[in-house]
C-alpha atoms as a PDB file:
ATOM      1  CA  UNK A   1       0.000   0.000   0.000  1.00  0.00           C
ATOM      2  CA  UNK A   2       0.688   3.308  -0.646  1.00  0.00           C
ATOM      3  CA  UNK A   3       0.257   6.611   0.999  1.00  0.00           C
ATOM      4  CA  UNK A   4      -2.052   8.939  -0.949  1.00  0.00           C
ATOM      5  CA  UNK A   5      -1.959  12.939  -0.086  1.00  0.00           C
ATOM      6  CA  UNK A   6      -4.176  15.621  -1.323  1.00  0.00           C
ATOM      7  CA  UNK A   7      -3.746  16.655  -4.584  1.00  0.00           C
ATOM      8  CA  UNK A   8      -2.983  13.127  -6.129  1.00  0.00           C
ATOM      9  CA  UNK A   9      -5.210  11.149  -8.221  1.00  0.00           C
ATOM     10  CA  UNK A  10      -6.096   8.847  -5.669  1.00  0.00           C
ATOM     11  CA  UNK A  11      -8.173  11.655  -3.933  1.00  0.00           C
ATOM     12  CA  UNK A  12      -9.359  13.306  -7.113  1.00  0.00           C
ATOM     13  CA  UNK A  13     -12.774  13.197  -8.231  1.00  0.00           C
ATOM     14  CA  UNK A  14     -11.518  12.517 -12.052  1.00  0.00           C
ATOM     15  CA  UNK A  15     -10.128   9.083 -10.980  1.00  0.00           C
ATOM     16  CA  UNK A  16     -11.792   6.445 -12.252  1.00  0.00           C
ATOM     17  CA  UNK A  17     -14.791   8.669 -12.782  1.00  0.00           C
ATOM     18  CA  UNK A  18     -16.320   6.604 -15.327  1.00  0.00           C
ATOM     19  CA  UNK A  19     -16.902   3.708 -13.056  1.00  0.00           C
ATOM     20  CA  UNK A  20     -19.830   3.249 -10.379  1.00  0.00           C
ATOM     21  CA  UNK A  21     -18.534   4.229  -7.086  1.00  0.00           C
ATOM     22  CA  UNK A  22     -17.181   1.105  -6.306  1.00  0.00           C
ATOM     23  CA  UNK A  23     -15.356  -0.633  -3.181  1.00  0.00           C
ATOM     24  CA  UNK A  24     -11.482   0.383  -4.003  1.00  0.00           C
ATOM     25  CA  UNK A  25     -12.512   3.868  -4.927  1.00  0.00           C
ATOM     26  CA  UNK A  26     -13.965   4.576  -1.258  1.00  0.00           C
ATOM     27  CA  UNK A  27     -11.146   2.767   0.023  1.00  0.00           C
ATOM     28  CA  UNK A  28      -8.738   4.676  -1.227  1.00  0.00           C
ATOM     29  CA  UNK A  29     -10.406   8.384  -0.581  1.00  0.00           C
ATOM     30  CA  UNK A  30     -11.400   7.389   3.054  1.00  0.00           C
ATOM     31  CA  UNK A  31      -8.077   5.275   4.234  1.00  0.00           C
ATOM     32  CA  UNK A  32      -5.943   7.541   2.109  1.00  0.00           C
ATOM     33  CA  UNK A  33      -3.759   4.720   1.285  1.00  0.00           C
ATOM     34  CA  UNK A  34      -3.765   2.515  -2.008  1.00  0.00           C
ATOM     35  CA  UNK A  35      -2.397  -0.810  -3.539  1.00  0.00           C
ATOM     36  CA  UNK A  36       0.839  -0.065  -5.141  1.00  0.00           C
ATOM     37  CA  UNK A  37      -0.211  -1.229  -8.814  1.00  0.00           C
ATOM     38  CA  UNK A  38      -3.740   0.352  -9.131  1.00  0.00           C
ATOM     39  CA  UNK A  39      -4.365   2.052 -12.234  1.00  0.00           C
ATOM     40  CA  UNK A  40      -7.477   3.635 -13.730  1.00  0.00           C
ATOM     41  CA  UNK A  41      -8.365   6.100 -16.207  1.00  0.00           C
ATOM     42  CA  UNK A  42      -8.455   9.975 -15.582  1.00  0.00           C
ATOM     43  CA  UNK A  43     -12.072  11.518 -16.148  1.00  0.00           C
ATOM     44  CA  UNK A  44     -10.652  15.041 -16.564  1.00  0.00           C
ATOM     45  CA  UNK A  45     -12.083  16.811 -19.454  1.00  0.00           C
ATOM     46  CA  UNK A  46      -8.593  17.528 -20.578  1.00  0.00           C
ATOM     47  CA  UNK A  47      -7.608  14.313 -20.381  1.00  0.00           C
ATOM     48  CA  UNK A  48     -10.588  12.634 -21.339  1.00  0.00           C
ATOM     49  CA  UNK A  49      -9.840  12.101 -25.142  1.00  0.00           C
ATOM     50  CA  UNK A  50      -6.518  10.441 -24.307  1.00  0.00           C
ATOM     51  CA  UNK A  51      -7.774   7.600 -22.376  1.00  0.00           C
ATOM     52  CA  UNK A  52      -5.281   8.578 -20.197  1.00  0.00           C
ATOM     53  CA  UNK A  53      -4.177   5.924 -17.215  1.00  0.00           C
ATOM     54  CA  UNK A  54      -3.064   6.686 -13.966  1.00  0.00           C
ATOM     55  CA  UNK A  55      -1.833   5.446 -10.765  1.00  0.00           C
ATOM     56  CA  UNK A  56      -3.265   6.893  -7.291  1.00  0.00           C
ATOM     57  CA  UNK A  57      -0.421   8.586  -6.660  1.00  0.00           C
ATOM     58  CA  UNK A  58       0.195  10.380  -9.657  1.00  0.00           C
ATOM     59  CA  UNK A  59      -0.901  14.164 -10.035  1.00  0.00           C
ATOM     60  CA  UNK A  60      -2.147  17.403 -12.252  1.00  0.00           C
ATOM     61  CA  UNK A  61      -2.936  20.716 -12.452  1.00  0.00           C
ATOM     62  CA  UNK A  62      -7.151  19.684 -13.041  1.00  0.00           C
ATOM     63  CA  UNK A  63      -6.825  18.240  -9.220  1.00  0.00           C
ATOM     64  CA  UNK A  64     -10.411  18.155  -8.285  1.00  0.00           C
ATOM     65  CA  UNK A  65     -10.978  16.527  -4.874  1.00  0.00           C
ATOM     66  CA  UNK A  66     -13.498  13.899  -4.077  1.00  0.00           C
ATOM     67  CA  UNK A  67     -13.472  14.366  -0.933  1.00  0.00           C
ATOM     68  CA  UNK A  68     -13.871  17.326   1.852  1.00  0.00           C
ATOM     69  CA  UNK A  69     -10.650  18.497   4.548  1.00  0.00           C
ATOM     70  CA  UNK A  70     -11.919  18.449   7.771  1.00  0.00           C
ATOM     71  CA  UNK A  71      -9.438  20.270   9.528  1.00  0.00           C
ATOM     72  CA  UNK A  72      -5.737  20.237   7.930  1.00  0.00           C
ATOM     73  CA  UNK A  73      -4.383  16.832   7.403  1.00  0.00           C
ATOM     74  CA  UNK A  74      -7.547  15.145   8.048  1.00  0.00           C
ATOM     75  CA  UNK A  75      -9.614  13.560   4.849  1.00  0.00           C
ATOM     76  CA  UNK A  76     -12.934  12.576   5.464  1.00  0.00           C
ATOM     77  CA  UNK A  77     -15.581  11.050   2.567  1.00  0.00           C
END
């Protein structure tokens, strides 16, 4: 696993935005942490033509987060 911060793809809402919420997705933006190899496409409208592929930890300028700060350092759904 892998430590995901705010303002990488893990956390963004354009990460694997074209699936269903599912299981790993909530996973990921709740725990902040990710399995080392997961890869899914980037939703951003920039990207969106490219079928571009990602890994949670990877990052962009179109950060949009999918989920809300609490109080700093602390991610909540």
């Amino acid at each position: 696993m892998v430590k995901v911060h705010l303002g990488q793809c893990g956390v963004c809402a354009h990460f694997g935005e074209h699936h269903q919420e599912t299981e790993v997705l909530h996973r990921i933006r709740t725990t902040q942490e990710a399995p080392e190899l997961i890869v899914e496409e980037c939703g951003h409208p920039s990207n969106e033509k490219l079928h571009l592929r990602v890994t949670a930890v990877s990052g962009c300028d179109g950060f949009e987060s999918a989920v809300s700060v609490q109080r700093q350092g602390d991610i909540r759904p």
